[in-house]
C-alpha atoms as a PDB file:
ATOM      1  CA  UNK A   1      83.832 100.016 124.205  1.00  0.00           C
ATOM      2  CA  UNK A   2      85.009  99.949 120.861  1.00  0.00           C
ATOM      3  CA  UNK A   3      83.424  96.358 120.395  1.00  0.00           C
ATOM      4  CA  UNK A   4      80.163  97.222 121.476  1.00  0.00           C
ATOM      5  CA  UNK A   5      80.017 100.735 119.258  1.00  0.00           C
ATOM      6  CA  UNK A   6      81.194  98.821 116.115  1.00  0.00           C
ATOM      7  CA  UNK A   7      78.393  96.151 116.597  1.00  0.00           C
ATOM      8  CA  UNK A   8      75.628  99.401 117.012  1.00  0.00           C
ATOM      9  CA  UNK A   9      77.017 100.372 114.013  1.00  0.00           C
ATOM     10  CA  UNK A  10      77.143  97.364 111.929  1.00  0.00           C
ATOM     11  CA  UNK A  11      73.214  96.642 113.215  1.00  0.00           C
ATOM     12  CA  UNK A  12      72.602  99.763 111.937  1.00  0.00           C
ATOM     13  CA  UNK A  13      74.274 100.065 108.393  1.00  0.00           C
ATOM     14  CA  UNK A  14      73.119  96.332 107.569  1.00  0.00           C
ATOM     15  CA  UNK A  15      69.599  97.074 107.529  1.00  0.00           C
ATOM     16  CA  UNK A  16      70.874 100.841 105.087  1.00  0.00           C
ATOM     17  CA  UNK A  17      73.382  98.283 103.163  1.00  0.00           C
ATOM     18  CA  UNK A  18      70.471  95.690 102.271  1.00  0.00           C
ATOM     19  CA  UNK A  19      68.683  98.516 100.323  1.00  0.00           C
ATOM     20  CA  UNK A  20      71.509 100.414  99.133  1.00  0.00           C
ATOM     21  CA  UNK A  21      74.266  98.756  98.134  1.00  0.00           C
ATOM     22  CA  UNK A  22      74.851  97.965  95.096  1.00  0.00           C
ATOM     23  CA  UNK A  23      75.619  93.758  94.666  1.00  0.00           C
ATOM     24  CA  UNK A  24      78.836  92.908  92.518  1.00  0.00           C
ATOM     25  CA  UNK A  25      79.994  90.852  95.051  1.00  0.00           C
ATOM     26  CA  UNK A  26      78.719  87.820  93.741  1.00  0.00           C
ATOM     27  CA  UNK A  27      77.470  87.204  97.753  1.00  0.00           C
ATOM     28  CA  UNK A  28      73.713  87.282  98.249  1.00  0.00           C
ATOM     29  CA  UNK A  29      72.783  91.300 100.078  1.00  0.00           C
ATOM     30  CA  UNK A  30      71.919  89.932 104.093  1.00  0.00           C
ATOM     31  CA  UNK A  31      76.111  88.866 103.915  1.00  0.00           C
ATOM     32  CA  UNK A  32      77.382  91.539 101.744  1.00  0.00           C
ATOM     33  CA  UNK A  33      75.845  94.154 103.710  1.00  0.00           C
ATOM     34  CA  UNK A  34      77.089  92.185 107.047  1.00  0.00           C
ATOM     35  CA  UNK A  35      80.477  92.511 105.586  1.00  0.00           C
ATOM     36  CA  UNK A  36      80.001  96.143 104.610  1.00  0.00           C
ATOM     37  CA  UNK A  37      78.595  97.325 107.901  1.00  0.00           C
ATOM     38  CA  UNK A  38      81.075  95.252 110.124  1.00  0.00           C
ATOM     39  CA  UNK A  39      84.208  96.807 107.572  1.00  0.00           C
ATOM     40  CA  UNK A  40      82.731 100.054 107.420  1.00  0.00           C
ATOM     41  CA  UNK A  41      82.808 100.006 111.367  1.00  0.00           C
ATOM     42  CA  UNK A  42      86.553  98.396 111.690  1.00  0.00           C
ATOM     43  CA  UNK A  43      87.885 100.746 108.815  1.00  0.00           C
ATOM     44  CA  UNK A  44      86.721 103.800 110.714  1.00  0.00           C
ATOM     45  CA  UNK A  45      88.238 102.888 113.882  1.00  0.00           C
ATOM     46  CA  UNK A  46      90.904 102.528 112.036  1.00  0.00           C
ATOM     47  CA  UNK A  47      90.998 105.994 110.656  1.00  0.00           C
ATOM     48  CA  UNK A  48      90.281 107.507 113.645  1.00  0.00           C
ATOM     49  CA  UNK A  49      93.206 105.600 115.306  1.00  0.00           C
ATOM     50  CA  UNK A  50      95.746 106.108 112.936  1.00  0.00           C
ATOM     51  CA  UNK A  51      94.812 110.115 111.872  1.00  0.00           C
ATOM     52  CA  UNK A  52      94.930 111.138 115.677  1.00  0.00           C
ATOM     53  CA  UNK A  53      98.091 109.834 116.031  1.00  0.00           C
ATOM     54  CA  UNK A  54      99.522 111.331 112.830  1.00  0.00           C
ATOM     55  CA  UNK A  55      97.903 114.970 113.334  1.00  0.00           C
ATOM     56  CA  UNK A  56      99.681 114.400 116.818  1.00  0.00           C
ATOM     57  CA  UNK A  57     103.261 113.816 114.769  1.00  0.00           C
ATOM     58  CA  UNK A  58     102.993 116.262 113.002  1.00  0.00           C
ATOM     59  CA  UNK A  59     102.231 118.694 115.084  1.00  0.00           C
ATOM     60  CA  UNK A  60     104.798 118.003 117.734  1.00  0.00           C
ATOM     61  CA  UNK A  61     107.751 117.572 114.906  1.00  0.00           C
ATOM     62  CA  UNK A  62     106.564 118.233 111.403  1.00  0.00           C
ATOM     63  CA  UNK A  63     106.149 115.642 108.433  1.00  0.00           C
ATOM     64  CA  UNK A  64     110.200 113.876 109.725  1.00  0.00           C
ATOM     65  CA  UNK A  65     108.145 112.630 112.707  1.00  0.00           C
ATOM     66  CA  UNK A  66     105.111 111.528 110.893  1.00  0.00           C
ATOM     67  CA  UNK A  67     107.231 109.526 108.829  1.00  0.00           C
ATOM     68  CA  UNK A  68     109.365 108.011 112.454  1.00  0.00           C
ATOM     69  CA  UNK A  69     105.844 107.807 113.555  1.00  0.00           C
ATOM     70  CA  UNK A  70     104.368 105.817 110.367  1.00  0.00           C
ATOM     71  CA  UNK A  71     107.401 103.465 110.474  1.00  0.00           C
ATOM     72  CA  UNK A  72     107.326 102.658 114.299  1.00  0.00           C
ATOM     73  CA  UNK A  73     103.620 102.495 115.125  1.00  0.00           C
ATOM     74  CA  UNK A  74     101.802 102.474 111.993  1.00  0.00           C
ATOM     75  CA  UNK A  75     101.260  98.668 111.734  1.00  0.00           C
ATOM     76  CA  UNK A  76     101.374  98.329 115.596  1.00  0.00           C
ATOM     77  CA  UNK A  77      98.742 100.434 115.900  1.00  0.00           C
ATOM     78  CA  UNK A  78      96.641  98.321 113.300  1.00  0.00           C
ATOM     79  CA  UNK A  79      96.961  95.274 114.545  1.00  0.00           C
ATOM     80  CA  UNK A  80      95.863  96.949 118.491  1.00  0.00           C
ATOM     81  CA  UNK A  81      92.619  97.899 116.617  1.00  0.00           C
ATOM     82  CA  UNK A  82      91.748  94.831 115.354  1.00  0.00           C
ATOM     83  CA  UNK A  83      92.356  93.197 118.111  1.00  0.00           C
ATOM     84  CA  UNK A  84      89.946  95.500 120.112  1.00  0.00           C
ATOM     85  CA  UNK A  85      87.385  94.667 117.566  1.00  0.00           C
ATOM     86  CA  UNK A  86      87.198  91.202 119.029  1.00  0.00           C
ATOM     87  CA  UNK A  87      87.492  87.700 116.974  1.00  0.00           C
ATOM     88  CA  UNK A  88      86.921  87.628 113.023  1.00  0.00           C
ATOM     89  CA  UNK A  89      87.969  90.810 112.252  1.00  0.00           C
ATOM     90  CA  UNK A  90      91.775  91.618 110.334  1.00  0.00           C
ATOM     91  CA  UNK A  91      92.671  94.710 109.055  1.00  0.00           C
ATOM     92  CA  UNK A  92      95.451  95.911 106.682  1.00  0.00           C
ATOM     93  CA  UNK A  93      96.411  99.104 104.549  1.00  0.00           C
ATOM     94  CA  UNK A  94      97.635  98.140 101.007  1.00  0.00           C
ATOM     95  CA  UNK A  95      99.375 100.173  98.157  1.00  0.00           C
ATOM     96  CA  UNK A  96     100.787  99.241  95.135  1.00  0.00           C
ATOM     97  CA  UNK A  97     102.975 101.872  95.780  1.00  0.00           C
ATOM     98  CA  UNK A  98     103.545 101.403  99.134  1.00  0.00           C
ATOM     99  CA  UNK A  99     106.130 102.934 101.250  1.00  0.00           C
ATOM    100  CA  UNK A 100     106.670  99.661 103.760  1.00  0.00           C
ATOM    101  CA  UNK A 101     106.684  96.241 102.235  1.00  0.00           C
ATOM    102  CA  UNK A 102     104.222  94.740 104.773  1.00  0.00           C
ATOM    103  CA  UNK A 103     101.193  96.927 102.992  1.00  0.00           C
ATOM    104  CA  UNK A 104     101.965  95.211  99.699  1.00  0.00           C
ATOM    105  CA  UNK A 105      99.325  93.820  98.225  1.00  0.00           C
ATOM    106  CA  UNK A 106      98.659  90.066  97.221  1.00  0.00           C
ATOM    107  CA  UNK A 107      96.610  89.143  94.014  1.00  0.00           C
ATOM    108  CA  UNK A 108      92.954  89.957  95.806  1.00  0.00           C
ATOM    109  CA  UNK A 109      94.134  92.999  96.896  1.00  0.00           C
ATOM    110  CA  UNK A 110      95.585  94.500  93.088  1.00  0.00           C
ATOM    111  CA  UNK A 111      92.417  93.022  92.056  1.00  0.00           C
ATOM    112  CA  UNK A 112      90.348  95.446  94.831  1.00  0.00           C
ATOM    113  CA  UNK A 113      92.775  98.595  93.630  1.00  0.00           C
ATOM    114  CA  UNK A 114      92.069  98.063  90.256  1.00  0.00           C
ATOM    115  CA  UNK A 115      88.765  97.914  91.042  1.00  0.00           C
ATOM    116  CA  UNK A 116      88.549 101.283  92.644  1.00  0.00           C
ATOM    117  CA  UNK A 117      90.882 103.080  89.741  1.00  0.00           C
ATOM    118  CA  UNK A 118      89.077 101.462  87.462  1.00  0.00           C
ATOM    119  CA  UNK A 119      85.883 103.384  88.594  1.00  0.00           C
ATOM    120  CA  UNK A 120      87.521 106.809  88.783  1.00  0.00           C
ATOM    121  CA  UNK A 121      89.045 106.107  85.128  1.00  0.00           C
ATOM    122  CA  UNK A 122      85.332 106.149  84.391  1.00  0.00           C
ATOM    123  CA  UNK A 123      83.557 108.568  85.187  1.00  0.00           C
ATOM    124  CA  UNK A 124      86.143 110.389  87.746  1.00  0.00           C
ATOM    125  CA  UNK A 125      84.016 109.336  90.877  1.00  0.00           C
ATOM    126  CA  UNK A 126      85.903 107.129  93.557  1.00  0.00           C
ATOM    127  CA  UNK A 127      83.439 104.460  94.945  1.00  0.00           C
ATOM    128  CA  UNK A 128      83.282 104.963  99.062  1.00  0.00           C
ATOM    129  CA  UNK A 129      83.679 101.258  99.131  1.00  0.00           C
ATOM    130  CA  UNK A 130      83.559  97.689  97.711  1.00  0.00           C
ATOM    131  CA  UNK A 131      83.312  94.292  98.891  1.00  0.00           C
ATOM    132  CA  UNK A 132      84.779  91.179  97.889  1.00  0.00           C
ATOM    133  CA  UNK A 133      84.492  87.498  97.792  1.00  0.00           C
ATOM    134  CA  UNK A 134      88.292  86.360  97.058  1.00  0.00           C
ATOM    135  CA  UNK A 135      88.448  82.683  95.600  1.00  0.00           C
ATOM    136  CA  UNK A 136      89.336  81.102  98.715  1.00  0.00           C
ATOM    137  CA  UNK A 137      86.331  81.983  99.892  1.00  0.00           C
ATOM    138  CA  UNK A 138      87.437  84.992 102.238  1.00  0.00           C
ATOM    139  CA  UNK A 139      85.435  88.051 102.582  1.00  0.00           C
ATOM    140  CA  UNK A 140      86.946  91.339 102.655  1.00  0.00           C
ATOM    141  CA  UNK A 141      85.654  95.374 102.904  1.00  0.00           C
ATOM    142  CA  UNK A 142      87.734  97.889 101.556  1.00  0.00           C
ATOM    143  CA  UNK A 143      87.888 101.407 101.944  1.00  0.00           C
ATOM    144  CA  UNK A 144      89.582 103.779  99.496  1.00  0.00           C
ATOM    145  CA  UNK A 145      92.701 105.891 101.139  1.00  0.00           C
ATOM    146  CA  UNK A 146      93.261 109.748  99.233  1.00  0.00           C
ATOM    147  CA  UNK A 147      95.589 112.200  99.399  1.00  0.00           C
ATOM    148  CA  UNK A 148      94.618 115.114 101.080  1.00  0.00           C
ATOM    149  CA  UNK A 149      97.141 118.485 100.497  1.00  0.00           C
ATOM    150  CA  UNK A 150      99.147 117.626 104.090  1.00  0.00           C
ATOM    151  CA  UNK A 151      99.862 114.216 102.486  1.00  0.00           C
ATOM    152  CA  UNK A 152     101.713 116.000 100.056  1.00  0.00           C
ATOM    153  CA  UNK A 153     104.656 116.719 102.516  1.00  0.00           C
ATOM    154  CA  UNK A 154     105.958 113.032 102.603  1.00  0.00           C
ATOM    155  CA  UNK A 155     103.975 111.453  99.237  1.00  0.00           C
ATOM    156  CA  UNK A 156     104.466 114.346  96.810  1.00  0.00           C
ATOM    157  CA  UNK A 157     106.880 115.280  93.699  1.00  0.00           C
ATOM    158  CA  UNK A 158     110.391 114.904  95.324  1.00  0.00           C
ATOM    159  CA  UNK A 159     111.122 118.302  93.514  1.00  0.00           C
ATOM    160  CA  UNK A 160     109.364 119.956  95.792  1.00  0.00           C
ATOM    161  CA  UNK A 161     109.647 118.149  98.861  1.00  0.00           C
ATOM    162  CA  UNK A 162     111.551 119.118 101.775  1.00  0.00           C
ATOM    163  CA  UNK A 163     115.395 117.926 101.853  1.00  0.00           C
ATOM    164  CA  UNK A 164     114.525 116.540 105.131  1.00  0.00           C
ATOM    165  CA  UNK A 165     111.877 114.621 104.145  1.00  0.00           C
ATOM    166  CA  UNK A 166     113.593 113.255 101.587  1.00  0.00           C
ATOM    167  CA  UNK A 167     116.514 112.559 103.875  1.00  0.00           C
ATOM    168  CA  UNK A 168     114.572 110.232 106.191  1.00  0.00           C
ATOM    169  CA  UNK A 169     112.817 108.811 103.569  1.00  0.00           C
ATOM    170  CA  UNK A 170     115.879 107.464 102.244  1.00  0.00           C
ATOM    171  CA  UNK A 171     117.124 106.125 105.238  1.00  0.00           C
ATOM    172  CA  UNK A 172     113.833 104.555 107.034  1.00  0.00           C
ATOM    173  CA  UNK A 173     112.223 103.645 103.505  1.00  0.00           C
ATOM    174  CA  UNK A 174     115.340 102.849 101.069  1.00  0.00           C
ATOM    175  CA  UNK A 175     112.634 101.151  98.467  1.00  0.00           C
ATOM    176  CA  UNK A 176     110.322 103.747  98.780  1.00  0.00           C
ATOM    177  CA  UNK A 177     107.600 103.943  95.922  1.00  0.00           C
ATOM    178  CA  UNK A 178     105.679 106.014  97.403  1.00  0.00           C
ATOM    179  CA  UNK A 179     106.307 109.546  95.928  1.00  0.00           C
ATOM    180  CA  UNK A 180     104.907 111.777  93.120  1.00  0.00           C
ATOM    181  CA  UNK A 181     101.239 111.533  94.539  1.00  0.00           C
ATOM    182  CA  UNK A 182      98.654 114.739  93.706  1.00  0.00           C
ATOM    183  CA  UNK A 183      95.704 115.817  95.742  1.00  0.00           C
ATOM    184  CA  UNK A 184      93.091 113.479  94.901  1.00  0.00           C
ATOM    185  CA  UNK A 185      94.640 110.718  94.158  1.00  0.00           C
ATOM    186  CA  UNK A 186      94.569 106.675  95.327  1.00  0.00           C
ATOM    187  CA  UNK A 187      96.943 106.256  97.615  1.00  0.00           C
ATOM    188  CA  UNK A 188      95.686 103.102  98.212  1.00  0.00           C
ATOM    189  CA  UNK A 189      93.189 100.524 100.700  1.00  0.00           C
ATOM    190  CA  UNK A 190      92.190  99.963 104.307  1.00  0.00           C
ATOM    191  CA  UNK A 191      91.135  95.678 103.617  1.00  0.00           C
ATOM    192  CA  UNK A 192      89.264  94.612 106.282  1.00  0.00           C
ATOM    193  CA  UNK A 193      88.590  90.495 106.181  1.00  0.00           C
ATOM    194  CA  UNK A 194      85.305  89.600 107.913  1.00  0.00           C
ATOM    195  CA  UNK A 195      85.197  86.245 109.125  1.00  0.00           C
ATOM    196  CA  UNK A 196      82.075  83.578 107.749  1.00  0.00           C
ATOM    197  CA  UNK A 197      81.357  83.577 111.504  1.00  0.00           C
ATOM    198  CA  UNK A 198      80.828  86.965 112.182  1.00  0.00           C
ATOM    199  CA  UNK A 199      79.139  87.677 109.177  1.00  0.00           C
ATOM    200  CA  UNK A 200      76.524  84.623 110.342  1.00  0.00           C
ATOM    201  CA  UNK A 201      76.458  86.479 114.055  1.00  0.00           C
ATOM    202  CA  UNK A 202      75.558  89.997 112.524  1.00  0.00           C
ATOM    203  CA  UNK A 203      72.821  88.375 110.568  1.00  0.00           C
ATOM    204  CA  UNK A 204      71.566  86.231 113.153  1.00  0.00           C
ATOM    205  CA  UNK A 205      72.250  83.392 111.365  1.00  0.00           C
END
């Protein structure tokens, strides 16, 4: 179900993504929209996935068991959405700050966050999106990730955070660079790597 609502989607966005996107890509617009439009799709699920089960955390045992929850299923849950997405499609959260080693990023990836904080340095407007050509030739969508206020519990100034919180950080996250965030800003990427073939397939190429 999910495969079928993400290819509606991307049908529908190329055609939107063709005329409005804006080309820095260096690809030609029929593939970078085909990237945007199948990223788009696969970052959303992704969202939707990952915020569901977080309200859910929270809810049943405050921001200690969001933080259980991020460390157990977080990246388990990932990779079960891109796998429901079918063939072609990988999907990863980066940070330069980040919290759990496997959502560092590697050189494309800084390159993609500097991107996006270069943009709000600017003129103080986050792009929604960008996509890339890396120089091996992969394609990749990425979506900007903000903090919101509850994000604050778990990624704010330690000062003010609650001894708890801090406790498990410590002890689930010893390296944890993830602190010290305010509302609004980058807390980092959803990447979502579109394979040549699929990008052919949602063109009809």
């Amino acid at each position: 179900m999910i495969r079928s609502t993400v290819r509606l989607t991307a049908t529908l966005a190329i055609a939107a993504g063709l005329v409005s996107c804006s080309n820095d890509s260096g690809l030609n617009a029929a593939r970078e929209g085909a990237v945007r439009a199948e990223g788009a799709a696969a970052a959303q699920a992704l969202m939707t996935t990952l915020q569901a089960n977080l309200v859910a955390s929270m809810e049943e045992g405050g921001p200690v068991q969001a933080i259980e929850f991020c460390a157990s299923r977080a990246l388990v849950l990932t990779d079960s959405v891109s796998e429901s997405l079918g063939d072609g499609i990988s999907i990863k959260r980066v940070s330069e700050r980040h919290r759990n080693p496997e959502n560092a990023p590697d050189a494309s990836e800084i390159e993609a966050i500097r991107h996006f904080n270069a943009a709000l340095a600017d003129d103080g407007v986050l792009p929604g999106d960008w996509v890339q050509e890396t120089a091996a030739g992969e394609l990749r969508y990425y979506r900007p990730l903000t903090i919101a206020p509850p994000c604050l519990n778990c990624h704010g100034n330690p000062e003010s955070m609650d001894p708890r919180v801090l406790e498990a950080l410590d002890v689930i996250y010893p390296d944890d660079q993830a602190t010290g965030y305010e509302a609004g800003d980058l807390r980092g990427l959803i990447r979502v790597s579109v394979s040549e073939e699929r990008v052919s397939q949602a063109i009809g190429g």
